[in-house]
N, C-alpha and C. Protein backbone atom coordinates (compact mmCIF):
# COMPACT_ATOMS: atom_id res chain seq x y z
N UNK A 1 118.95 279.61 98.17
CA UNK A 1 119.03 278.32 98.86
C UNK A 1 120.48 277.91 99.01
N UNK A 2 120.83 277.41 100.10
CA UNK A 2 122.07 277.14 100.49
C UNK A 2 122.86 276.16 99.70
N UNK A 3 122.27 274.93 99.35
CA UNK A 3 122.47 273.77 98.12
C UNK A 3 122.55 274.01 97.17
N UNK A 4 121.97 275.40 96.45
CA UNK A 4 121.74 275.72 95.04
C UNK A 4 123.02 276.70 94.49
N UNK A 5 123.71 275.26 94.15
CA UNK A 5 125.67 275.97 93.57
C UNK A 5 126.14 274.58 92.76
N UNK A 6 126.71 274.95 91.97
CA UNK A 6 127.29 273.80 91.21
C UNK A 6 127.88 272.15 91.78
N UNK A 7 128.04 272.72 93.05
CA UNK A 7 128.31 271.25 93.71
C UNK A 7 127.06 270.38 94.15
N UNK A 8 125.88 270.98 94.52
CA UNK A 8 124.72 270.17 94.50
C UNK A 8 124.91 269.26 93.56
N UNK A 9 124.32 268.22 94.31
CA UNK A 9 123.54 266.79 93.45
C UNK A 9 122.47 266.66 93.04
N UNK A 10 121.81 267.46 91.89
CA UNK A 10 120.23 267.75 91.62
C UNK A 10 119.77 266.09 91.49
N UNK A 11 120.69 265.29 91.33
CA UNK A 11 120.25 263.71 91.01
C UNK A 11 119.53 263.28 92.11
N UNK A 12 119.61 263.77 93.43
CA UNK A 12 119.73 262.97 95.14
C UNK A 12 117.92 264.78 95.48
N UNK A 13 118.11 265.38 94.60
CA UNK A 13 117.15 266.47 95.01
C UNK A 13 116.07 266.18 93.83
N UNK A 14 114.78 267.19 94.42
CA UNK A 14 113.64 266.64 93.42
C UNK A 14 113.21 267.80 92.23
N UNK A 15 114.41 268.00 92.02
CA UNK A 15 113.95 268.98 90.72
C UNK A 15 115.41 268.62 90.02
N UNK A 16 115.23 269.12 88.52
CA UNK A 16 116.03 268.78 87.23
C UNK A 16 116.21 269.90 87.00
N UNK A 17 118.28 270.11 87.09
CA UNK A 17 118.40 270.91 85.90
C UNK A 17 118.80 271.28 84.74
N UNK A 18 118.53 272.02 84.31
CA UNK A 18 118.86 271.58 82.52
C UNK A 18 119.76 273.11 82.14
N UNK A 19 120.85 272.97 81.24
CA UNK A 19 121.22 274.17 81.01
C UNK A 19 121.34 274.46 79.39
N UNK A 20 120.70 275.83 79.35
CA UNK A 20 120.62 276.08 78.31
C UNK A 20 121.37 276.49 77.26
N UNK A 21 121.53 275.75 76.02
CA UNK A 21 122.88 276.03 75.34
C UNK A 21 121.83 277.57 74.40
N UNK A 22 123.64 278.24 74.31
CA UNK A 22 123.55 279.88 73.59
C UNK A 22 123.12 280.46 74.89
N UNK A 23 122.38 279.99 75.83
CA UNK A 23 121.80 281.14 76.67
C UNK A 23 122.71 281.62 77.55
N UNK A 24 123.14 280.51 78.38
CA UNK A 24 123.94 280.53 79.53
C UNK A 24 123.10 280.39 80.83
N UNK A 25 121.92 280.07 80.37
CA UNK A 25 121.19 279.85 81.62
C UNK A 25 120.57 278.68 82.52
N UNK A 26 120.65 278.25 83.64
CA UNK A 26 120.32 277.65 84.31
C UNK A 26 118.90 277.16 84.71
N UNK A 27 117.89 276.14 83.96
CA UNK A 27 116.80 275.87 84.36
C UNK A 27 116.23 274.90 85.42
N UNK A 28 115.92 275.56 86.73
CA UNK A 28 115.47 274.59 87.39
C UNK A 28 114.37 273.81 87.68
N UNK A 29 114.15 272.94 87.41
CA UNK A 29 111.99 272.46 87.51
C UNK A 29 111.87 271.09 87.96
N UNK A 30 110.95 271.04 88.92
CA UNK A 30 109.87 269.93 89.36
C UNK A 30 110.69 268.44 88.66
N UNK A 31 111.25 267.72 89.12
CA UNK A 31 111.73 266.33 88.32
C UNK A 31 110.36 265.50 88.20
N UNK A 32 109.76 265.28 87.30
CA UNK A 32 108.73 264.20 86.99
C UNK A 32 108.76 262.93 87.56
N UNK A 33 110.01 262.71 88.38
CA UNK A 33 110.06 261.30 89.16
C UNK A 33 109.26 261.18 90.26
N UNK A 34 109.77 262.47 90.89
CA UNK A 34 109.36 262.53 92.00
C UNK A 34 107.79 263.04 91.96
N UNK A 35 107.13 263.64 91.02
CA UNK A 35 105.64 264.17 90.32
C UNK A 35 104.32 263.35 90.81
C-alpha cells in the first residue's frame, strides 16, 4: 500500500499500529474506533 511507510498518520487511518518491543516488528490491526 502506497501510505504504508513511517510517514503515514495511522491516527487519521482506521487501523492501529503497535510496535513490538525485542521483536522489531510492526503490528497492524482493525482500530476498535472505527469497529
Amino acid at each position: 500500500d502506497e501510505h504504508f511507510d513511517a510517514q503515514f498518520d495511522f491516527s487519521d487511518h482506521m487501523v492501529t499500529r503497535e510496535f513490538v518491543e525485542g521483536s522489531g516488528a510492526i503490528l497492524v490491526k482493525p482500530n476498535p474506533v472505527y469497529g
